[in-house]
Protein backbone atom coordinates (compact mmCIF):
# COMPACT_ATOMS: atom_id res chain seq x y z
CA UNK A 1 -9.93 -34.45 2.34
CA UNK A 2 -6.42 -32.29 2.66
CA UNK A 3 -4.58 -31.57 -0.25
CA UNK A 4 -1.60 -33.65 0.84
CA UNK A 5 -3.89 -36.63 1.44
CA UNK A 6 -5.45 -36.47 -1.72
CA UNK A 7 -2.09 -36.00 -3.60
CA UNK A 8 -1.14 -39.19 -1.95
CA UNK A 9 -3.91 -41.34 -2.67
CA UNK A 10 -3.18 -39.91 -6.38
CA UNK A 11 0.11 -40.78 -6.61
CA UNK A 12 -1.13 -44.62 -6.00
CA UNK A 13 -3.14 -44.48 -9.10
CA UNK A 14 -1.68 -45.90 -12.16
CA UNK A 15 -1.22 -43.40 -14.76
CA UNK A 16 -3.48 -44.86 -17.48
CA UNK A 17 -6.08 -44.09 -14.63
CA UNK A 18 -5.19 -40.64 -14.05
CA UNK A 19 -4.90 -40.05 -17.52
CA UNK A 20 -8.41 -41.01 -18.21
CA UNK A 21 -9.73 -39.05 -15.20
CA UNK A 22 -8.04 -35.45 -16.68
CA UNK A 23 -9.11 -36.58 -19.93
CA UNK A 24 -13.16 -36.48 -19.01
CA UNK A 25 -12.66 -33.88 -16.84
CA UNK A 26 -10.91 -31.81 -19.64
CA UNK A 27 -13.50 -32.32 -22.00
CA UNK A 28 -16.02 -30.25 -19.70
CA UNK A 29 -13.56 -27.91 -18.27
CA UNK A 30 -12.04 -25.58 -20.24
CA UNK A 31 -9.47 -23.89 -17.60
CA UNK A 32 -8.40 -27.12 -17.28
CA UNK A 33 -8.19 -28.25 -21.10
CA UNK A 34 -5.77 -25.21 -21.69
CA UNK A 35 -3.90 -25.77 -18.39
CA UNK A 36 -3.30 -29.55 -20.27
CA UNK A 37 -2.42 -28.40 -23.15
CA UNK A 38 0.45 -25.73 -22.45
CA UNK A 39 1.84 -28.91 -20.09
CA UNK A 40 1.89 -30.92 -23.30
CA UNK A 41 3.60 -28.33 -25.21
CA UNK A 42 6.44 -27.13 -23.00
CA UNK A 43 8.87 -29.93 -24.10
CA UNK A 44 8.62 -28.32 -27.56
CA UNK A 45 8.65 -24.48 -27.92
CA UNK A 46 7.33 -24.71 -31.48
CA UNK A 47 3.94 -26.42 -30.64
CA UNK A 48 4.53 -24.43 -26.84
CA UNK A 49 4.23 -20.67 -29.16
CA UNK A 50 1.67 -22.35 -31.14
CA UNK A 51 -0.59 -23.62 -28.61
CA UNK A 52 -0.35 -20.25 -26.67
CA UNK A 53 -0.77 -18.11 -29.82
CA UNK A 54 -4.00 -20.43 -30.35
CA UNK A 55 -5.30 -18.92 -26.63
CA UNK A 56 -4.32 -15.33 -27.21
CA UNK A 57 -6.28 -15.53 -30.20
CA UNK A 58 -9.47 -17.02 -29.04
CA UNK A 59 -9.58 -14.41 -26.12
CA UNK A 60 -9.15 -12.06 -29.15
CA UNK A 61 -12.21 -13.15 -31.02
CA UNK A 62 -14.24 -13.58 -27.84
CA UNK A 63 -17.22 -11.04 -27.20
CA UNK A 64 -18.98 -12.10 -24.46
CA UNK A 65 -18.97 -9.59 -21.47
CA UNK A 66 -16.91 -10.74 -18.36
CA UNK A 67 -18.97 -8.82 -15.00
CA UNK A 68 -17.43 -8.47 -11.63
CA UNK A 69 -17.87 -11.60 -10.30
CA UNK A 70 -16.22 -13.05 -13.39
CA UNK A 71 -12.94 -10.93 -13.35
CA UNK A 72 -10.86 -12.41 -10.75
CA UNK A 73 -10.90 -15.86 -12.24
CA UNK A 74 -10.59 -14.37 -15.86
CA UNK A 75 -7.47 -12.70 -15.18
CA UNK A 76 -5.65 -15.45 -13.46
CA UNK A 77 -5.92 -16.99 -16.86
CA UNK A 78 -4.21 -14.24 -18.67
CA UNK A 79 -1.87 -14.36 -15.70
CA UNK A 80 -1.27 -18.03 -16.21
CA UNK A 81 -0.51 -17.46 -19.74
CA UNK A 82 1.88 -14.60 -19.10
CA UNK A 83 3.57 -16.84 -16.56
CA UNK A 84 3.96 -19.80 -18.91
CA UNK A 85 5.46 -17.38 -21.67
CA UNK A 86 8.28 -16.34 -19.11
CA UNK A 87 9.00 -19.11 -17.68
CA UNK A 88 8.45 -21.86 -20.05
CA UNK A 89 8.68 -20.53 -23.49
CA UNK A 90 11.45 -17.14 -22.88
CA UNK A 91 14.42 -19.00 -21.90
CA UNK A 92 13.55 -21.70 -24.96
CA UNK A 93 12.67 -18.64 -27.71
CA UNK A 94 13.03 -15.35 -26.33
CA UNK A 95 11.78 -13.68 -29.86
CA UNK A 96 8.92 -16.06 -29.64
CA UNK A 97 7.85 -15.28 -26.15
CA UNK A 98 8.20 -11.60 -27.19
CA UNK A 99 6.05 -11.43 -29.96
CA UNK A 100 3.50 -13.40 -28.45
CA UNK A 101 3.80 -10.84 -25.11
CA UNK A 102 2.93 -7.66 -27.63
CA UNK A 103 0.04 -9.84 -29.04
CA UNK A 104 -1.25 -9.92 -25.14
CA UNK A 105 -0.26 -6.35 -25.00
CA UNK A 106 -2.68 -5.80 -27.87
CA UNK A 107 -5.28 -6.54 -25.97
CA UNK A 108 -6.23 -3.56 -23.73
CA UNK A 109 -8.53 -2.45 -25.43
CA UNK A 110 -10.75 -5.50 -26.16
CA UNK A 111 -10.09 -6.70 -22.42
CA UNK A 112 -11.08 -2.87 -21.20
CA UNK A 113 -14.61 -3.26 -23.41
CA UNK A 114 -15.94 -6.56 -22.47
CA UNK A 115 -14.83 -6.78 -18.88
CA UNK A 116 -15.72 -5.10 -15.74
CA UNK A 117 -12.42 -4.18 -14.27
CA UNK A 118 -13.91 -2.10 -11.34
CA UNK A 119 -11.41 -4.10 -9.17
CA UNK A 120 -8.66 -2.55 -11.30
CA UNK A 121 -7.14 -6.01 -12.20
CA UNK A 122 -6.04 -5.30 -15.37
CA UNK A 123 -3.77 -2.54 -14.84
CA UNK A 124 -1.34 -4.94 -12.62
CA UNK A 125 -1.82 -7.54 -15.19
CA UNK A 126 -0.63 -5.55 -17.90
CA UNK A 127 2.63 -4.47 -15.72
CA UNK A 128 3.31 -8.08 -15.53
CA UNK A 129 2.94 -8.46 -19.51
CA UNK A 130 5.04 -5.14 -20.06
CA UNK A 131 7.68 -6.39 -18.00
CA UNK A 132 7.96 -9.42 -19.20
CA UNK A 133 7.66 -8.67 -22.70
CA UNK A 134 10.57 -6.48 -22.02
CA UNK A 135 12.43 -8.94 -20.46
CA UNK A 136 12.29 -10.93 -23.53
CA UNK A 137 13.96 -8.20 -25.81
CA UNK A 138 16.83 -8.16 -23.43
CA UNK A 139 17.05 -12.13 -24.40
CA UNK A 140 16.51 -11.53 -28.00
CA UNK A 141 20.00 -11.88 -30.06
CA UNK A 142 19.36 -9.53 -32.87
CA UNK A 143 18.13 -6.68 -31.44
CA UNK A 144 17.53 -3.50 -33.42
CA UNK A 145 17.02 -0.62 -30.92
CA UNK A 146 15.56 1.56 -33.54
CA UNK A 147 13.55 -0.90 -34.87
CA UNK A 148 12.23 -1.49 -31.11
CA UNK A 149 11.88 2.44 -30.32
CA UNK A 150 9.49 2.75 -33.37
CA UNK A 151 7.37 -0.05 -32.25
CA UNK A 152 6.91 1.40 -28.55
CA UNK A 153 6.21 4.76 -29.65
CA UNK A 154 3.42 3.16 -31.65
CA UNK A 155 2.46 1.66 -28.19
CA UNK A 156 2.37 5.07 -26.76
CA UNK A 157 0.68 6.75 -29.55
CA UNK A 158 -2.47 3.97 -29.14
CA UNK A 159 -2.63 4.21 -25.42
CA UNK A 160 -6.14 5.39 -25.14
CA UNK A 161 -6.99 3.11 -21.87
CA UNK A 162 -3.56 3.49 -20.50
CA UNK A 163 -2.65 0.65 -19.48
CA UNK A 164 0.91 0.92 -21.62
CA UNK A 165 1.61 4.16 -19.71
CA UNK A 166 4.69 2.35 -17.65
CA UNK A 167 6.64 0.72 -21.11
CA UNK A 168 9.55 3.09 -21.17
CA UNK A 169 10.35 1.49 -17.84
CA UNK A 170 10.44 -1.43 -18.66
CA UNK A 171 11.94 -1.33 -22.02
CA UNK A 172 14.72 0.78 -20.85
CA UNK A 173 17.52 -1.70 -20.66
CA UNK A 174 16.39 -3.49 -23.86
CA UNK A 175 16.40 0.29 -25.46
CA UNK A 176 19.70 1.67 -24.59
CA UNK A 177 20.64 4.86 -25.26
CA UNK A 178 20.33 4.83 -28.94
CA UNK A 179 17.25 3.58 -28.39
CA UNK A 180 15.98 6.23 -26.16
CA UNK A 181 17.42 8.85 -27.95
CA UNK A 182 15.69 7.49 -31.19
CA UNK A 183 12.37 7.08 -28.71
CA UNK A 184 12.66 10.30 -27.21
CA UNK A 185 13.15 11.74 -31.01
CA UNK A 186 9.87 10.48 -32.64
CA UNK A 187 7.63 11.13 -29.44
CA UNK A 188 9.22 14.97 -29.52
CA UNK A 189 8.38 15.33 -33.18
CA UNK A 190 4.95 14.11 -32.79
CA UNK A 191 3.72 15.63 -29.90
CA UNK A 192 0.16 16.01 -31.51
CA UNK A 193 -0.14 12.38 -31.31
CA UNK A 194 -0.60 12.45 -27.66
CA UNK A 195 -2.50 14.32 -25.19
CA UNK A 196 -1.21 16.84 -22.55
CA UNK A 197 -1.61 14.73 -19.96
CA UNK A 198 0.43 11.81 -20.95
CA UNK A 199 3.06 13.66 -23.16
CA UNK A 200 4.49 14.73 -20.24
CA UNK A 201 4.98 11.73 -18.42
CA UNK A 202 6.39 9.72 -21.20
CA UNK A 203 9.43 12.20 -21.59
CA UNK A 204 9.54 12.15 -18.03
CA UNK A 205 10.20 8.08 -17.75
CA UNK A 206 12.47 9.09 -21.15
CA UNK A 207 14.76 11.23 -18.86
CA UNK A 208 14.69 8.82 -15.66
CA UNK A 209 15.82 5.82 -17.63
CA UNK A 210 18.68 8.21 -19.47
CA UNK A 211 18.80 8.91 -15.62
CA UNK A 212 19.27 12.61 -16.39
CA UNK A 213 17.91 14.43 -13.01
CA UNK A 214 18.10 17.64 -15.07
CA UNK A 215 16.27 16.53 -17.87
CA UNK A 216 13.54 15.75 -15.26
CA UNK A 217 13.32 18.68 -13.87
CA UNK A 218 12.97 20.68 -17.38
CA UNK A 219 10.16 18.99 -17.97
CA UNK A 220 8.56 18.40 -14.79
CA UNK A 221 9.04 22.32 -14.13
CA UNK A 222 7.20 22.98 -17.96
CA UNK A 223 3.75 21.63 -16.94
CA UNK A 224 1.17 24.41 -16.00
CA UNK A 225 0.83 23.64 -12.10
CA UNK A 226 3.99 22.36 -10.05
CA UNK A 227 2.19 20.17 -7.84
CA UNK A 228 3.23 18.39 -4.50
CA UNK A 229 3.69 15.36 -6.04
CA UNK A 230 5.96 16.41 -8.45
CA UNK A 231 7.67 18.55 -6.09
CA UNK A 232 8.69 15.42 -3.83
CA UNK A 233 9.64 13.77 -7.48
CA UNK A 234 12.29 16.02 -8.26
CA UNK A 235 13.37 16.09 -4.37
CA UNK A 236 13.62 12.37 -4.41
CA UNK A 237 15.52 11.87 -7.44
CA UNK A 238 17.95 14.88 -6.23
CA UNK A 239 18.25 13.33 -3.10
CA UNK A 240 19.45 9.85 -4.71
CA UNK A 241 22.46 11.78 -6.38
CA UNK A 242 23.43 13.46 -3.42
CA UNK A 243 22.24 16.57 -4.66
CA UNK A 244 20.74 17.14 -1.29
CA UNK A 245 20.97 21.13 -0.84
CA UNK A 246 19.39 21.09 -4.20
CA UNK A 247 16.72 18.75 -2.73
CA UNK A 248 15.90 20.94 0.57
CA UNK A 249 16.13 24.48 -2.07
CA UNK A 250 12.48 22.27 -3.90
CA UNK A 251 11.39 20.67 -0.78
CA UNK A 252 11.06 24.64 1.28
CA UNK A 253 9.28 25.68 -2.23
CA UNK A 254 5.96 26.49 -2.61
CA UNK A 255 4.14 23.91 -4.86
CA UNK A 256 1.94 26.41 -6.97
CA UNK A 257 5.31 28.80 -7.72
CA UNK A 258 6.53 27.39 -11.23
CA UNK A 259 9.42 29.84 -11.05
CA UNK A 260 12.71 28.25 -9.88
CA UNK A 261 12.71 28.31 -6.23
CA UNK A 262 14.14 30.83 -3.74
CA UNK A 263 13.76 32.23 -0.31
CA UNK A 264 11.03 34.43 -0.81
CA UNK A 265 8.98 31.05 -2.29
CA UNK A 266 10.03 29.12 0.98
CA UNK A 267 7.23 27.35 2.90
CA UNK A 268 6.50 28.15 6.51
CA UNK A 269 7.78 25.10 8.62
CA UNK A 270 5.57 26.33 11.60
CA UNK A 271 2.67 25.44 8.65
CA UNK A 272 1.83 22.03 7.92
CA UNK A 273 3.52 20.43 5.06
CA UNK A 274 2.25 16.96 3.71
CA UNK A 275 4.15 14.33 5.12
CA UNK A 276 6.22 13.14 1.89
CA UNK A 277 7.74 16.53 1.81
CA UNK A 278 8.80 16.23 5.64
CA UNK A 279 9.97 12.48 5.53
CA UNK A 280 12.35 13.82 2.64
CA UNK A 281 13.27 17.19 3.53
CA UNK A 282 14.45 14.98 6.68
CA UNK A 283 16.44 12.85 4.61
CA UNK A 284 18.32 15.78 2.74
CA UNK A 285 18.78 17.83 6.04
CA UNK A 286 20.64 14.27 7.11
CA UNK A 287 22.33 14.18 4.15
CA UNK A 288 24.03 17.52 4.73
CA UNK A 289 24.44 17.25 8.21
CA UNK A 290 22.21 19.87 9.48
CA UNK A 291 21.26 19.11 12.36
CA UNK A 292 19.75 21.92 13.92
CA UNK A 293 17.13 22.32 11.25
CA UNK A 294 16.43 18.36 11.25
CA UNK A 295 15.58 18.63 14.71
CA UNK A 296 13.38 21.44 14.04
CA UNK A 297 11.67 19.55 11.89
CA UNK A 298 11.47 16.25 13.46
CA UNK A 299 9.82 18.21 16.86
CA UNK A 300 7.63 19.82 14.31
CA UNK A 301 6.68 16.48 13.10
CA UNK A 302 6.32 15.21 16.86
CA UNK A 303 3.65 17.89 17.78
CA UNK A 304 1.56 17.37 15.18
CA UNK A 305 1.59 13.01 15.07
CA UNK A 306 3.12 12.33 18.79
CA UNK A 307 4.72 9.68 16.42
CA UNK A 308 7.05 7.42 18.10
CA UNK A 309 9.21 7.05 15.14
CA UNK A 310 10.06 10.87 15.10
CA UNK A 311 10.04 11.01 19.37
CA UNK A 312 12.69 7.79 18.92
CA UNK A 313 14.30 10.07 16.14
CA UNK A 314 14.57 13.13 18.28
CA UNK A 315 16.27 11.25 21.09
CA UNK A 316 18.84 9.50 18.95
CA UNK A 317 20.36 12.61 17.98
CA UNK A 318 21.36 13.94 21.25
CA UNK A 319 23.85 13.16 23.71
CA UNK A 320 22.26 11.30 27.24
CA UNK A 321 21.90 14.42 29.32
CA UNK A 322 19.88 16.43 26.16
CA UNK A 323 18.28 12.86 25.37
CA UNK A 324 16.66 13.29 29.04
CA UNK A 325 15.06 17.04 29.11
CA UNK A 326 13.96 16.18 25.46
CA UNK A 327 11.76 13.44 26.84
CA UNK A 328 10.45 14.92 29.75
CA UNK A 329 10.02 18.52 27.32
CA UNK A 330 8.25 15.73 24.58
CA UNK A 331 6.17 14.56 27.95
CA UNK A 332 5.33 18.06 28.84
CA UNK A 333 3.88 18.75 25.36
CA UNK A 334 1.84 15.32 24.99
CA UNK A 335 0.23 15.81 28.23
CA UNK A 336 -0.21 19.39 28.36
CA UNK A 337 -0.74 21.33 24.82
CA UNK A 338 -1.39 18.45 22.60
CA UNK A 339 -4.84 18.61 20.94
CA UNK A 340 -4.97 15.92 18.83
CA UNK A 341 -6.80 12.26 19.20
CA UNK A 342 -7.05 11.00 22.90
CA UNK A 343 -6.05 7.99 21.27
CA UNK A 344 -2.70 9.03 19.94
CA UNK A 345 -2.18 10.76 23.01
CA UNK A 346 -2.52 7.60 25.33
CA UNK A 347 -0.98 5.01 22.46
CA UNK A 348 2.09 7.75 22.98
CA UNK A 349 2.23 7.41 26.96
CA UNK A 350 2.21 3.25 26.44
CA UNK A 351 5.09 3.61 24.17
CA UNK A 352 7.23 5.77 26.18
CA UNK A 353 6.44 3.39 29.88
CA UNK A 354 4.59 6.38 31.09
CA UNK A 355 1.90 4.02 32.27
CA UNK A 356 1.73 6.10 35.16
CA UNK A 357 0.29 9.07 33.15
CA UNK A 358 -1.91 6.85 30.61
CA UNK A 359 -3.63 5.92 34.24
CA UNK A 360 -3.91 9.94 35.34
CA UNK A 361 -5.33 10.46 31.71
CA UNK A 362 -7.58 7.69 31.34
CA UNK A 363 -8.99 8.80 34.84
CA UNK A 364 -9.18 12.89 34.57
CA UNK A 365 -10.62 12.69 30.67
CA UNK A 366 -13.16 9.26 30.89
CA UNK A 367 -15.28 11.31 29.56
CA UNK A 368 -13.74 12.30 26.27
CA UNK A 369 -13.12 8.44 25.82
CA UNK A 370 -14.16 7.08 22.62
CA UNK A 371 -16.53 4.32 23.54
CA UNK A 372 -15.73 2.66 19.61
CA UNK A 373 -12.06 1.99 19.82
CA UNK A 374 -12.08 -1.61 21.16
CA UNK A 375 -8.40 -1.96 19.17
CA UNK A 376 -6.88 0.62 21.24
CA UNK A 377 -8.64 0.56 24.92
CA UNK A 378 -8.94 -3.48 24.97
CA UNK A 379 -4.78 -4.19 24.72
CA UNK A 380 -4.48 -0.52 26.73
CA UNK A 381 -6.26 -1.83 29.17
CA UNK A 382 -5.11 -4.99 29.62
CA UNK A 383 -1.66 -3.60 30.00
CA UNK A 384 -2.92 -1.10 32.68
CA UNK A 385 -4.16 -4.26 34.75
CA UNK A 386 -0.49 -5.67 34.20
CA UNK A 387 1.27 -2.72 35.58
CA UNK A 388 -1.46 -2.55 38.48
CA UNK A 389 -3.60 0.50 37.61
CA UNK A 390 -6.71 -1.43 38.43
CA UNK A 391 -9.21 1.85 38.13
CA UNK A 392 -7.54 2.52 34.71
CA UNK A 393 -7.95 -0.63 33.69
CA UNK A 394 -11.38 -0.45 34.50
CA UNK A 395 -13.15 2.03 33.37
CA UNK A 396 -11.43 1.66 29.77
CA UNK A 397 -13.87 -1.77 30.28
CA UNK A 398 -16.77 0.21 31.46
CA UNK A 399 -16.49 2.49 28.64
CA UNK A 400 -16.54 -0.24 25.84
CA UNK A 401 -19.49 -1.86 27.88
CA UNK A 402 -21.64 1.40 27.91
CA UNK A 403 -20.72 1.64 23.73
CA UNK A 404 -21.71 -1.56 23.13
CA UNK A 405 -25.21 -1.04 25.21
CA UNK A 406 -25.82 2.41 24.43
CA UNK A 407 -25.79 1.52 20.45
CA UNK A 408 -27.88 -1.84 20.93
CA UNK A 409 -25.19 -3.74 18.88
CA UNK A 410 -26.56 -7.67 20.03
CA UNK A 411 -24.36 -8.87 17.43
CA UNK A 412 -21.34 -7.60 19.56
CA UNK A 413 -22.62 -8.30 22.80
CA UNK A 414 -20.19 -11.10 23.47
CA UNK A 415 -17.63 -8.40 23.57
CA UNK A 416 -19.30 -6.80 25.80
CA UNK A 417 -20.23 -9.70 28.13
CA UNK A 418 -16.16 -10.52 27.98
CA UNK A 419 -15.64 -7.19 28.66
CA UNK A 420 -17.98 -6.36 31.90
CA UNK A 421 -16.32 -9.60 33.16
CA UNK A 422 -12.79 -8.00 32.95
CA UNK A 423 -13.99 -4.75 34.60
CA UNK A 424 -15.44 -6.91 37.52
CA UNK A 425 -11.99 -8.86 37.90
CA UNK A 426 -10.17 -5.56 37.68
CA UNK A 427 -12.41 -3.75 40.27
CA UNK A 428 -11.63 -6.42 42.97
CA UNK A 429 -8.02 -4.51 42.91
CA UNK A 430 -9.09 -1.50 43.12
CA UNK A 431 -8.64 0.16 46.85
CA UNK A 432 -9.26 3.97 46.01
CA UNK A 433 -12.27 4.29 43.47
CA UNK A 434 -11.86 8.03 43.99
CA UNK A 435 -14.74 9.84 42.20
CA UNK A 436 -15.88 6.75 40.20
CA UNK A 437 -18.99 4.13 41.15
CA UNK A 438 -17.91 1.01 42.84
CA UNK A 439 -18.34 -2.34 40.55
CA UNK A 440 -21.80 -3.05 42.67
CA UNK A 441 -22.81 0.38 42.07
CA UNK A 442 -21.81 0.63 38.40
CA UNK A 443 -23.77 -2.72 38.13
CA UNK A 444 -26.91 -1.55 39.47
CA UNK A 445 -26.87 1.83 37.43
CA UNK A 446 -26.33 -0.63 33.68
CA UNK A 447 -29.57 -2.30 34.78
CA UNK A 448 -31.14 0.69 35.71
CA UNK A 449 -30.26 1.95 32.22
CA UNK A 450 -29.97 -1.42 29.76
CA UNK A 451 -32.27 -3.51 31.80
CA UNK A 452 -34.31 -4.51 28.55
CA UNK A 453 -31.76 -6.10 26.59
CA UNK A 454 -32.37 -9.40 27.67
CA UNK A 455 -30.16 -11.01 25.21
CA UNK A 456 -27.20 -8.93 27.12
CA UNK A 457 -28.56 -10.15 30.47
CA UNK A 458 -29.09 -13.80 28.93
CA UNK A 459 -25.52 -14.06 28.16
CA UNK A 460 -23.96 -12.52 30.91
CA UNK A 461 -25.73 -15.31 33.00
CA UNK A 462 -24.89 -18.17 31.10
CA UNK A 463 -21.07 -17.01 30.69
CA UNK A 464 -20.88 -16.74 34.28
């Protein structure tokens, strides 16, 4: 029965009825039994904090181990709770809904002990809860920023699983700036109550909610190794208050160089960079308006992907005449020193209407086809047909056939029935099979070579 026909044929019972129906069912189902009791509560936000406070605390006392197949379902629970805390119980008694948040935040590391969180489940939930719980200080009326500072750095301090790493986030409006200062104060002075590896990252979130890009920087730039990642960090943020030629002086840097940077640090564009670094030492080069060195980059970019976005990009920056040697120059390349995937290099061709030249391709390098990629050749193909390169069209068919055979895959031989029956359609086009087997010929030579695969042979018969 559908959910809408069953909610009808619900709605016709009388309530005493459906009240006794939840009320058996509730008494053997304990999801449900909780689910009824925070509806019960929600008109009163007393008995609402109480009765969630009640389910915190049995999940609290609980020991019994929750395995992988168990997770999922276990954690929509604590989601459901969270949930009916921010919605339900926050706007009603935000100091309420925030204590009983930290008392979910307590958890971590009974949940991390006695469940198998291989599906890493508990990290998002505990965003959710820090979030929220944050949310609910905002809403609080008397709010003592120092009073809240000292309670998250006691957070910090007992953040052995690390699942609170992300609080300063979301506490930072609640904080302030006295706050933060007074946060940023006790974490400095006790800097042997954390480890190296999270110190650093907690002053880090410090600085980005004072939103102080210098600040970052210091200590970003303190750590032993400068690695890409932070590189692109303090590029990004620079970038976001148009600090751009600052931006492109990091982005050109060499990652393992903890000096500041300078031109003998630069990277070697002609080198490959990771693509973060190029996607934002685009952005900054826009930023500033140079041009030149954008387009460098962005052809850079092109020779190594063929990506459509940066081939797209390249052409939007110059006027029609330059627009048209740029595409046949971007042409030239694909077709004639590009060594990457065939794949890329044919996906490129479709994009740009050079169906002409997928066709030439497909033909002169069958070979080098990759007799696996049913995503790419099947739609390629197809298209081909449309455009009326029959041969084309063709032996991308014949290719996925011979895959399918040559690996004995009967599961997929469907495909490859549906397939051989599209090369057979196609070949009736062609006129000129140049250097290739006719369909008759091709057909003979598959039997010749797959004749024992009677399942194949079975299918092909009965599709016909």
């Amino acid at each position: 029965m559908k959910p809408s026909e069953l909610e009808k044929q619900l709605a016709a019972l009388s309530i005493n009825k459906l009240a006794q129906l939840l009320a058996d069912e509730a008494s053997i189902n304990t999801a449900l039994r909780k689910t009824l009791e925070l509806a019960i509560a929600q008109s009163d936000p007393k008995q609402l904090s109480k009765t969630l406070k009640r389910q915190i605390q049995s999940i609290k006392r609980s020991r019994r181990f929750i395995d992988w197949r168990e997770a999922g379902e276990f954690t929509q629970g604590l989601y459901q709770l969270v949930t009916c805390i921010e919605q339900d119980l926050l706007p009603q008694d935000a100091q309420s809904a925030g204590d009983l948040l930290e008392l979910m935040l307590q958890l971590d590391g009974h949940l991390c002990e006695r469940m198998d969180d291989s599906g890493g489940d508990l990290r998002l939930l505990f965003d959710e809860i820090m979030a929220a719980w944050g949310k609910a200080w905002v809403h609080t009326e008397t709010r003592d920023s120092n009073a809240l500072a000292e309670k998250l750095f006691r957070h910090l301090a007992n953040n052995e699983y690390g699942l609170k790493d992300d609080l300063v986030h979301h506490f930072k409006v609640a904080l302030g700036n006295t706050g933060l200062e007074k946060l940023e104060g006790l974490i400095t002075d006790n800097r042997d109550q954390f480890n190296d590896y999270a110190l650093p990252g907690i002053l880090e979130d410090i600085a980005d909610a004072f939103d102080d890009v210098d600040k970052y920087i210091a200590i970003a730039t303190n750590k032993r190794e400068l690695n890409e990642k932070t590189v692109c960090e303090i590029a990004t943020r620079l970038i976001d208050k148009w600090r751009s030629e600052e931006a492109i002086q990091w982005l050109l840097y060499k990652p393992n160089d903890i000096s500041q940077p300078d031109s003998d640090t630069r990277c070697d564009l002609a080198r490959a960079i990771p693509s973060e670094r190029y996607k934002l030492l685009l952005k900054a080069y826009d930023a500033e308006t140079l041009l030149e060195e954008a387009q460098t980059l962005r052809w850079r970019l092109f020779e190594t992907t063929l990506g459509q976005d940066y081939y797209l990009s390249l052409i939007k920056h110059q006027s029609a005449d330059q627009a048209a040697i740029l595409k046949q120059q971007a042409l030239d390349f694909a077709l004639e020193q590009y060594t990457g995937s065939l794949s890329t290099l044919l996906s490129f061709l479709v994009d740009v209407n050079a169906l002409d030249r997928a066709s030439q391709v497909v033909l002169e390098r069958h070979e080098s086809l990759d007799p696996n990629n049913y995503c790419d050749y099947r739609p390629l193909s197809k298209t081909l047909a449309n455009t009326g390169y029959y041969l084309a069209a063709c032996i991308l068919r014949r290719t996925l056939v011979d895959g399918t055979l040559g690996r004995a895959l009967s599961t997929h031989y469907r495909y490859a029935v549906s397939d051989l029956k599209l090369a057979s359609r196609y070949a009736g086009q062609v006129t000129d099979w140049q250097s290739f087997p006719t369909q008759a010929e091709y057909m003979i030579n598959l039997k010749e070579t797959h004749g024992r695969k009677k399942a194949f042979w079975t299918k092909l018969e009965t599709e016909k």
